[in-house]
Protein backbone atom coordinates (compact mmCIF):
# COMPACT_ATOMS: atom_id res chain seq x y z
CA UNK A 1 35.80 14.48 19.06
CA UNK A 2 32.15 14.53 20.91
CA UNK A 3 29.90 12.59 19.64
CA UNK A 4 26.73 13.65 18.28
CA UNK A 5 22.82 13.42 18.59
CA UNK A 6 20.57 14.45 16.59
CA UNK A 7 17.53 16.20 18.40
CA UNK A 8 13.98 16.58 16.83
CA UNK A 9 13.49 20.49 17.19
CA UNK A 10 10.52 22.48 17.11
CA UNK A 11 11.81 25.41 19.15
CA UNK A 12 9.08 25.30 21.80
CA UNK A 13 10.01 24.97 25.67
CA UNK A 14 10.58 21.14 25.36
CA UNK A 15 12.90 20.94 23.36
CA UNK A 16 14.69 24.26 24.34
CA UNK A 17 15.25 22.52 27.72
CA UNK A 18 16.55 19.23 26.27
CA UNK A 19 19.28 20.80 24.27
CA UNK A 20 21.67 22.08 27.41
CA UNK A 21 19.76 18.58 29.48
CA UNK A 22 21.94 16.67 26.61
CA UNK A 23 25.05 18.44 27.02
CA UNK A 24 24.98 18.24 30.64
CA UNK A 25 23.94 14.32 30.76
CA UNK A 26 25.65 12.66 27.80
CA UNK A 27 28.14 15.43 26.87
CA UNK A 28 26.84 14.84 23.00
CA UNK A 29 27.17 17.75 20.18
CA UNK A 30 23.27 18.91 20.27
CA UNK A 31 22.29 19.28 16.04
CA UNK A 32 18.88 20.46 16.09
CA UNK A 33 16.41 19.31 12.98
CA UNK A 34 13.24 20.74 12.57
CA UNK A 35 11.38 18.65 10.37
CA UNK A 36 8.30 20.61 8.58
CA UNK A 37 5.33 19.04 7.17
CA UNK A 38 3.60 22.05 6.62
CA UNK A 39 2.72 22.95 9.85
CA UNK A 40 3.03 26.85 8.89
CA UNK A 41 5.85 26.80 12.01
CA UNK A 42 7.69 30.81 12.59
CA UNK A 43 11.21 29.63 11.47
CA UNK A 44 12.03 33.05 12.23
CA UNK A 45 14.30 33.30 14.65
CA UNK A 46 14.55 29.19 15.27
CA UNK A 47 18.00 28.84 14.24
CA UNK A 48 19.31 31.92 16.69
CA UNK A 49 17.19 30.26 19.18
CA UNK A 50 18.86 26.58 18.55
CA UNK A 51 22.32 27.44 18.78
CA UNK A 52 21.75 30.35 21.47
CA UNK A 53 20.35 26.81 23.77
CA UNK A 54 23.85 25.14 22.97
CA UNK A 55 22.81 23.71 19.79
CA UNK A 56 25.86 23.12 16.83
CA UNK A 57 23.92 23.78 14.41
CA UNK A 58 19.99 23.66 12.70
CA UNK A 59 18.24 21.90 9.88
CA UNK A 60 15.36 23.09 8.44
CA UNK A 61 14.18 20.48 6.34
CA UNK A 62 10.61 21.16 4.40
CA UNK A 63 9.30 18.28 3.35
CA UNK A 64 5.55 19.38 2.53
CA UNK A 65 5.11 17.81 -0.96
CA UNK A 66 6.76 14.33 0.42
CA UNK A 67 3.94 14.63 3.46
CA UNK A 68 1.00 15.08 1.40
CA UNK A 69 1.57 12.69 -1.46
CA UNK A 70 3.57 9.68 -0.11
CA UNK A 71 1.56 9.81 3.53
CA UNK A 72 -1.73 11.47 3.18
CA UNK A 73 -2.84 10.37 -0.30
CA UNK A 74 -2.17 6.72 0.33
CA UNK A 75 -3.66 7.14 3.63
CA UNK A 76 -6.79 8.84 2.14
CA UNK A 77 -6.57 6.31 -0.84
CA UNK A 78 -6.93 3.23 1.83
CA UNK A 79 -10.09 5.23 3.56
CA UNK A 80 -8.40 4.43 7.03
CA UNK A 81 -10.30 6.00 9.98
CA UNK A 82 -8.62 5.43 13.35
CA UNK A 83 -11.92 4.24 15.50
CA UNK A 84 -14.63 5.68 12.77
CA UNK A 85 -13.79 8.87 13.47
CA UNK A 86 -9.75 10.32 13.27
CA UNK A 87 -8.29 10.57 10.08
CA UNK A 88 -4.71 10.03 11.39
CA UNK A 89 -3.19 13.83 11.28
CA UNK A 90 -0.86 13.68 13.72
CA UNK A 91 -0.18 9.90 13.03
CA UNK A 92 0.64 9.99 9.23
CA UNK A 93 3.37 13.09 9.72
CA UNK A 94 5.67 10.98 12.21
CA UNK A 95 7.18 7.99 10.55
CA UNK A 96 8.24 10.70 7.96
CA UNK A 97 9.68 13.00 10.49
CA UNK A 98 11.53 9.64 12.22
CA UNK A 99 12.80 9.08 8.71
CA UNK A 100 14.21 12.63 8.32
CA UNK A 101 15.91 12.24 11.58
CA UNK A 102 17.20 9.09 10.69
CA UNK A 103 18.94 10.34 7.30
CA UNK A 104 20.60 13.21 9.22
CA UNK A 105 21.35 11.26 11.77
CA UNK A 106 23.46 9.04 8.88
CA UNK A 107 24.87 12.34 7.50
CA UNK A 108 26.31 13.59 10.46
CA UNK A 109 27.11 10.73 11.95
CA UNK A 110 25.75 10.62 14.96
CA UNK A 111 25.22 7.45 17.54
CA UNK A 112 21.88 8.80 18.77
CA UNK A 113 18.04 10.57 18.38
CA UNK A 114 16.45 12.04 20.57
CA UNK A 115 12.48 13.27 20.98
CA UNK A 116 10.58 15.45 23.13
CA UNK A 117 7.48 13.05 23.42
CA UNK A 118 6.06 11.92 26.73
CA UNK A 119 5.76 8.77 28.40
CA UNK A 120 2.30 8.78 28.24
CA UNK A 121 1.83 9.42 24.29
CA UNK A 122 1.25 7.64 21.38
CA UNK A 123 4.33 9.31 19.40
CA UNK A 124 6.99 8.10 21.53
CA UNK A 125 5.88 4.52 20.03
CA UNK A 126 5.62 6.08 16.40
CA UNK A 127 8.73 7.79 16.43
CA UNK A 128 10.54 4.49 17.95
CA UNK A 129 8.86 2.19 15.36
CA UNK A 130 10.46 3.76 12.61
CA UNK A 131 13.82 4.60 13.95
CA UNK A 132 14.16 0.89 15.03
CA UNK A 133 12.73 -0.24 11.44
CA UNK A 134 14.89 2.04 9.36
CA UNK A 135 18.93 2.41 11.67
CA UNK A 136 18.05 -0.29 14.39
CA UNK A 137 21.76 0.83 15.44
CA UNK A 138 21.14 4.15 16.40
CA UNK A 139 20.42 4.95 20.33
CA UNK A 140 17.05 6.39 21.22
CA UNK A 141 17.05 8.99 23.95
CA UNK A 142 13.55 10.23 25.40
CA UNK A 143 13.97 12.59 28.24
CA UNK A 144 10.25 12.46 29.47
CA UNK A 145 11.46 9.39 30.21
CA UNK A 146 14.37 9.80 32.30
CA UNK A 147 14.37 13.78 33.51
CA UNK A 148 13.22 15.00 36.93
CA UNK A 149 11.66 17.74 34.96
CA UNK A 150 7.61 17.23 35.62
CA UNK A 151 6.17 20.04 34.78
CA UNK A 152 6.01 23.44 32.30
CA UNK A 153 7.42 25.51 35.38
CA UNK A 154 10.51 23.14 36.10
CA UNK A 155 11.52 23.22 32.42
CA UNK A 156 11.89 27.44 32.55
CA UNK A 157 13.48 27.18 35.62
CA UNK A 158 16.19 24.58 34.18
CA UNK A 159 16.50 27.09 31.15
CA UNK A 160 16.91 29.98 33.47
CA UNK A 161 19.68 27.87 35.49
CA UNK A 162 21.41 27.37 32.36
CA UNK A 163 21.29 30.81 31.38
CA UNK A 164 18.69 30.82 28.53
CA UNK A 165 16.24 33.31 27.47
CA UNK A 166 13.31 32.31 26.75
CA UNK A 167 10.18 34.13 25.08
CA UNK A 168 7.46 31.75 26.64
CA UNK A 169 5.36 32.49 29.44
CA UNK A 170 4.63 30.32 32.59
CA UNK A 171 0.70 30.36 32.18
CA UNK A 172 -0.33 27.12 30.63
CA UNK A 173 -2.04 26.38 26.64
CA UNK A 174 -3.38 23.58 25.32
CA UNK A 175 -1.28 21.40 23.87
CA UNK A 176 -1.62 21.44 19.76
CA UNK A 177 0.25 19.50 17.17
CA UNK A 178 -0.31 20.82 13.47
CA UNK A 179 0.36 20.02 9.95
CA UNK A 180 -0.91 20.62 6.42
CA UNK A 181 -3.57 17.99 7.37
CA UNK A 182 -4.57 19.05 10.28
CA UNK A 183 -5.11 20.71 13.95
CA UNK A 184 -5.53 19.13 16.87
CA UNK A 185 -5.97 20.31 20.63
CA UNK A 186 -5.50 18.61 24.43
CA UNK A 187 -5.31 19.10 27.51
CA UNK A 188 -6.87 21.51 29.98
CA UNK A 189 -10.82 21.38 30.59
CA UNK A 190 -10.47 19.20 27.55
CA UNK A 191 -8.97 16.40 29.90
CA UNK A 192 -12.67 16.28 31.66
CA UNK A 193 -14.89 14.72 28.91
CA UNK A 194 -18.29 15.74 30.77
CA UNK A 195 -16.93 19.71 29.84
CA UNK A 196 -18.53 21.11 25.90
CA UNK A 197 -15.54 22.42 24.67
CA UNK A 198 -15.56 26.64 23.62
CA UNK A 199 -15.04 26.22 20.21
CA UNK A 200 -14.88 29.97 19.63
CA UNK A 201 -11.22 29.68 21.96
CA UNK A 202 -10.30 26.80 20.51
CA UNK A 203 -10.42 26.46 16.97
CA UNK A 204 -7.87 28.11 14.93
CA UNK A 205 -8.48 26.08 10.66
CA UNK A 206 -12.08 26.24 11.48
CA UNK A 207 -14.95 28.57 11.64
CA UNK A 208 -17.42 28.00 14.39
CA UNK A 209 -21.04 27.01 13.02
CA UNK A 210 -22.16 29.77 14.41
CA UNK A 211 -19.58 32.21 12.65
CA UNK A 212 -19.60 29.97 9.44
CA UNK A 213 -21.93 31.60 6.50
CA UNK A 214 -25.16 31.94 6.10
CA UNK A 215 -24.73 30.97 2.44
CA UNK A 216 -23.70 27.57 0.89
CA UNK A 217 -20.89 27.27 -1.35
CA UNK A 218 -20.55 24.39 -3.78
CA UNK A 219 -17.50 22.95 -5.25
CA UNK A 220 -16.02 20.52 -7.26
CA UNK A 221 -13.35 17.81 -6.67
CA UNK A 222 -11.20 16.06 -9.87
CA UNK A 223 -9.88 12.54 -9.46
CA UNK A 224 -7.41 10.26 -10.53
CA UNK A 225 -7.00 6.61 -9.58
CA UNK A 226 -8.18 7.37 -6.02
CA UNK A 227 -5.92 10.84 -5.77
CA UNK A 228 -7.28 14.48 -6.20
CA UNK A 229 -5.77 16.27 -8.82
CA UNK A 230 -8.12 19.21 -9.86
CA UNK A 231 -10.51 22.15 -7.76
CA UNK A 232 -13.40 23.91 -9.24
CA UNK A 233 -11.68 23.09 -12.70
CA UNK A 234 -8.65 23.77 -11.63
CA UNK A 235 -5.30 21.29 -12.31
CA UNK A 236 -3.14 22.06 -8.63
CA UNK A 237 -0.35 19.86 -6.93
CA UNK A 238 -1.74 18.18 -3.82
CA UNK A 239 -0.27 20.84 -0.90
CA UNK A 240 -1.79 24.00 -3.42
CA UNK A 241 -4.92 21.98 -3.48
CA UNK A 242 -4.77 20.66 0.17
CA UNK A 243 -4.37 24.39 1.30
CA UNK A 244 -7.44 25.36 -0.68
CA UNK A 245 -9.82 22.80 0.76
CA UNK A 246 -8.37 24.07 4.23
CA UNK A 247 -10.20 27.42 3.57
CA UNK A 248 -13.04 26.71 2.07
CA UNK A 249 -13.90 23.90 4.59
CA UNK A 250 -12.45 25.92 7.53
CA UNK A 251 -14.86 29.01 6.39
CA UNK A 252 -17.75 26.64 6.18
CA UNK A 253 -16.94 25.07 9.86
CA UNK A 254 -16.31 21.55 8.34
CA UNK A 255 -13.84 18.67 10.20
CA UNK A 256 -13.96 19.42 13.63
CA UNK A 257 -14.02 16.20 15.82
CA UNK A 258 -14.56 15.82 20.04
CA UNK A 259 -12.91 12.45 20.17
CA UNK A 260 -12.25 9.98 23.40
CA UNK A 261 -9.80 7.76 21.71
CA UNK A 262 -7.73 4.54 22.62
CA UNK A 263 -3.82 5.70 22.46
CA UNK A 264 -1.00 2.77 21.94
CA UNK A 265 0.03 2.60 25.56
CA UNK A 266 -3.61 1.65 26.52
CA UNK A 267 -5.47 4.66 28.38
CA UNK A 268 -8.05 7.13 26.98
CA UNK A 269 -7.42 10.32 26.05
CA UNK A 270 -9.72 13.44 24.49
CA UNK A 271 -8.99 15.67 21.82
CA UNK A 272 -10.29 18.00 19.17
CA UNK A 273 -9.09 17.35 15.93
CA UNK A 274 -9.65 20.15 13.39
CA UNK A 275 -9.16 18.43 9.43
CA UNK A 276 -11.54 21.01 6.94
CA UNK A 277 -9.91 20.06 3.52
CA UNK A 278 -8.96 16.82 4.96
CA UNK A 279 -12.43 15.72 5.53
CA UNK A 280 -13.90 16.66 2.42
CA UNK A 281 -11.11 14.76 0.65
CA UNK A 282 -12.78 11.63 2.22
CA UNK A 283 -16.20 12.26 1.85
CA UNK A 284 -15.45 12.47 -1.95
CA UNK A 285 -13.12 9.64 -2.06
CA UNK A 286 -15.55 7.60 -0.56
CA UNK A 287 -18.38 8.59 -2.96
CA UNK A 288 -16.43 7.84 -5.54
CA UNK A 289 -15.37 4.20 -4.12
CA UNK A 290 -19.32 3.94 -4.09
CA UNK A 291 -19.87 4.43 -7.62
CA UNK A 292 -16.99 2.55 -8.56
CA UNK A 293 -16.52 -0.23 -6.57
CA UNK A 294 -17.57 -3.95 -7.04
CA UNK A 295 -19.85 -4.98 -3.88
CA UNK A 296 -16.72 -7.79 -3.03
CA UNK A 297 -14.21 -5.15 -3.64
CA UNK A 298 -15.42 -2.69 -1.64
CA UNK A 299 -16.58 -4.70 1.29
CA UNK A 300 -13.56 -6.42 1.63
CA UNK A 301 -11.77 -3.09 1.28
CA UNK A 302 -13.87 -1.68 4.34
CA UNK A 303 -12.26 -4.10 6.55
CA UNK A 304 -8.69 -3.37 5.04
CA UNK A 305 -9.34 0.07 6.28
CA UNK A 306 -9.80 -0.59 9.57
CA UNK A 307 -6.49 -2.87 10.01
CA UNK A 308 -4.49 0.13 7.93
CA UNK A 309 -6.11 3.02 10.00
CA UNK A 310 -4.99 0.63 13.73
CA UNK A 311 -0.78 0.50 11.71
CA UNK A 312 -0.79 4.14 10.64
CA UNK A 313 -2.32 5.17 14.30
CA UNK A 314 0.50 2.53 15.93
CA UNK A 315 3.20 4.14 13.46
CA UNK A 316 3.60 0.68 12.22
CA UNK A 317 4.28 2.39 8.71
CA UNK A 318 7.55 0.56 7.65
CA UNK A 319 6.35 -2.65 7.94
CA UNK A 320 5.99 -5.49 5.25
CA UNK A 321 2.15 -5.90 5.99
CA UNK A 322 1.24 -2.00 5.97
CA UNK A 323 3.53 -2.12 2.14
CA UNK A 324 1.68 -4.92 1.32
CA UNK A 325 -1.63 -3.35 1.77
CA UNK A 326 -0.70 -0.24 0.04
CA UNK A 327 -0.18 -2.16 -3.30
CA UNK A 328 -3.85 -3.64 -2.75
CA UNK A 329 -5.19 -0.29 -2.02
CA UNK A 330 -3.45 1.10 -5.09
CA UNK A 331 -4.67 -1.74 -7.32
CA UNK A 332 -8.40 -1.09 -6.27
CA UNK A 333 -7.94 2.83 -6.80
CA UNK A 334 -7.52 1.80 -10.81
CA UNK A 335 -10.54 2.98 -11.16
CA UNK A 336 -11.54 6.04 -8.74
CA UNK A 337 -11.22 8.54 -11.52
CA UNK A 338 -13.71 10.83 -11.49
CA UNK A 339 -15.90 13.74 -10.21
CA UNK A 340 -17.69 14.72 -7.09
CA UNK A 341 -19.56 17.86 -6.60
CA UNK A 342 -20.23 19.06 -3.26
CA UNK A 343 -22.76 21.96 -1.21
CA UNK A 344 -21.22 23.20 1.74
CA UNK A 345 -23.02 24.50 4.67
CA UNK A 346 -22.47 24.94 8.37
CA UNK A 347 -20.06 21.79 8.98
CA UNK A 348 -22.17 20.07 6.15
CA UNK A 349 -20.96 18.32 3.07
CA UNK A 350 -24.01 17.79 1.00
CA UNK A 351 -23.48 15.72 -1.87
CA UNK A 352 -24.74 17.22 -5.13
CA UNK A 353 -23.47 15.44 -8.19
CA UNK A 354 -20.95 12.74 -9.01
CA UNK A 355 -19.69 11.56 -12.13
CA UNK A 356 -16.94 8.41 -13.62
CA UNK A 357 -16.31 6.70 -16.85
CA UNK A 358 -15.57 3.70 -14.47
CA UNK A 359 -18.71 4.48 -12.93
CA UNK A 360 -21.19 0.67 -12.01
CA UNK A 361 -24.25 2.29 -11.68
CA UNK A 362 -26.03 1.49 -14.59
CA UNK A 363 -29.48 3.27 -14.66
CA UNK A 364 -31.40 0.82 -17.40
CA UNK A 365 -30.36 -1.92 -14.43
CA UNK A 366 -31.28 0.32 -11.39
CA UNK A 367 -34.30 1.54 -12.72
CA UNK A 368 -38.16 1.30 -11.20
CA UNK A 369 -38.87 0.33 -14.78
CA UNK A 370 -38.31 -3.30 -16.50
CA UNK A 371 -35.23 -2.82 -18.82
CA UNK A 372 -33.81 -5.36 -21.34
CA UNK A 373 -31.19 -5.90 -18.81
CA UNK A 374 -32.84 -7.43 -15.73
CA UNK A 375 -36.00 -9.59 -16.00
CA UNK A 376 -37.63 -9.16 -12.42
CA UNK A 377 -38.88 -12.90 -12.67
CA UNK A 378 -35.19 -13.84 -12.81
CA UNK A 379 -35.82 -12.48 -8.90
CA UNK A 380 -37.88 -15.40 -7.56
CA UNK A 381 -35.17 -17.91 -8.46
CA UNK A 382 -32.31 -15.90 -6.91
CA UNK A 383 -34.50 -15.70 -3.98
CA UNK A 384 -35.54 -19.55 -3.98
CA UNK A 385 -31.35 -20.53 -3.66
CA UNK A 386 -30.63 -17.66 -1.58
CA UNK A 387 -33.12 -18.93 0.93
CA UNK A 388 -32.18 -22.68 0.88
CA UNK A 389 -30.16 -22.22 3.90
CA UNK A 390 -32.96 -20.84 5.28
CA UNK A 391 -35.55 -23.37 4.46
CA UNK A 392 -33.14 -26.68 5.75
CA UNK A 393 -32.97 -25.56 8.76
CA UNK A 394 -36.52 -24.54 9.31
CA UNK A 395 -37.62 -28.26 8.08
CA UNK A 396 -35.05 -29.51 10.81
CA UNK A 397 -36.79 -27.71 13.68
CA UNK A 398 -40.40 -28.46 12.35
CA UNK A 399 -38.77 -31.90 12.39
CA UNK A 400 -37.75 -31.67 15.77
CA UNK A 401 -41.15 -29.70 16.96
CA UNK A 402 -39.38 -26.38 17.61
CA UNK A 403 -40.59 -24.29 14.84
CA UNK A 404 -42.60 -22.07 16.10
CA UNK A 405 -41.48 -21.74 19.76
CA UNK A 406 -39.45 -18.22 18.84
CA UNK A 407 -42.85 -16.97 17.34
CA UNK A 408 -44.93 -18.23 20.32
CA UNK A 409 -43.10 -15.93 22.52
């Protein structure tokens, strides 16, 4: 009996060419496994085109729901940005896709994975991470790695050798990964970071600003305990509600990125990242966490981010530390419940309203006015201790005779 590998399949040239490069090299039984995550892939035709490349067989395993509300909304719950500006779209979807490929991999049986990402790339890492983490038995093949295949035109020339049709062209595209979240493209001019990128060729969820309307549009988002729940009123699951903010922030030209980022193996790469509904998701979030929010909580929380925002990006995902952070995330999202109302305009996300029964802001406190709540003499006291610091150490250089040297000069 051959032994088998289990091969993550999308159908495009890559991984058309590693099915018959695994049956000549290692001899295995090829079982495809396209993982979806909403990615709004043509299966059409995949599994003809699977087991017409030597495949066994194909999985089709949609695992949209699982995506959005056990990846993105803790994600979004944690606020993690990858370097202020990503918000992780490609990075969230792979230690779920690793951990489909690891439970067929179990089912069938098989001693190995195998993945079509580069040597160059952050996924090979993310993909790695979580195979290692979750069947630290199982053999990793990655044929970027190992294949004298360099290029787009070597691949369909190895297909043709090996007898396989193909319905791809030799003229080059930029290279795209997409999911429910997002878009995101590379390559090309792109790769030359003095070039403005054509958005009107490029973008495909988004409206250009130009193209977006002339008219605002306002909306409003429902929350509970830090995850979205309700649009304009309406109750939806989080993919039905995910897709909507996709529209109505792609018509509006909202989420597009130009991003030089640091990737896991240490050089720079550029991309545009296209996340419409994505982005308004944390834009409200965040308002929310404002009104909400203890000063300690949330500052404390801010640098959480950041550390949560560097795992996801690493696909350091099943770890005890990226858990463990989770469960304080989830404890401080006790009380985002609430409302935000938005205006959106031309790539704008105007805030217009926001409402919470947890809500801190307490307008007899805040107010210009004296209220029975805050006595502004209580102020010069609060200043007086706040300053002592201050005041010890000036004494100490008047002391010392170097007071006023800063001021001198």
């Amino acid at each position: 009996m051959k032994k088998k590998v289990i091969l993550a399949y999308s159908g495009g040239l890559d991984t058309t060419t590693i099915i018959p490069w695994l049956k000549e090299n290692y001899d295995y039984e090829v079982i495809a496994v396209c993982i979806d995550v909403g990615q709004g892939q043509e299966i059409d035709g995949l599994e003809e085109r699977a087991l017409t490349s030597g495949a066994s067989k194909l999985y089709i395993d949609d695992v949209t729901d699982i995506f959005v509300n056990e990846y993105v909304f803790p994600t979004l719950k944690a606020g993690a940005v990858y370097e202020n500006k990503y918000l992780l779209g490609t990075s969230i979807a792979r230690p779920l896709i690793a951990e489909r490929l690891v439970h067929y991999a179990l089912k069938e049986g098989a001693e190995a994975i195998c993945h079509g990402a580069t040597g160059k790339g952050n996924d090979q890492v993310r993909f790695e991470l979580t195979i290692t983490a979750l069947a630290p038995h199982l053999k990793i093949i990655a044929p970027w790695r190992i294949w004298d295949i360099k290029s787009r035109e070597d691949a369909i020339e190895y297909c043709i050798k090996n007898d396989i049709k193909l319905n791809m062209k030799k003229d080059s595209s930029y290279s795209r990964d997409k999911n429910l979240w997002h878009l995101s493209h590379e390559g090309l001019e792109l790769e030359n970071p003095t070039i403005e990128p054509d958005h009107s060729k490029i973008l495909q969820m988004c409206n250009t600003l130009e193209n977006a309307p002339d008219e605002s549009e306002y909306i409003t988002i429902d929350f509970q305990e830090g995850i979205p729940i309700a649009l304009n009123g309406m109750k939806m699951d989080g993919t039905s509600l995910l897709r909507a903010l996709n529209e109505v922030g792609g018509k509006h030209g909202i989420g597009v990125i130009d991003l030089i980022e640091n990737r896991i193996v240490g050089m720079k790469s550029r991309g545009i990242y296209e996340t419409p509904g994505g982005t308004i998701l944390y834009k409200a979030h965040q308002e929310l966490e404002h009104l909400c929010l203890d000063k300690e909580t949330y500052s404390f929380k801010q640098i959480a981010a950041t550390k949560f925002s560097e795992m996801v990006y690493n696909g350091q995902w099943f770890t005890p530390l990226r858990e463990a952070m989770s469960a304080f995330v989830d404890e401080t999202q006790k009380v985002i419940t609430g409302k935000v109302r938005f205006k959106l305009y031309k790539g704008n996300i105007v805030l217009a309203g926001i409402e919470s029964d947890y809500s801190l802001y307490n307008e007899e406190i805040s107010s210009f006015d004296t209220g029975e709540l805050y006595d502004h003499k209580d102020a010069e006291g609060f200043i007086r201790l706040f300053g002592l610091p201050l005041k010890v150490r000036a004494l100490m250089k008047e002391k010392n005779n170097q007071l006023y040297e800063d001021v001198k000069k």
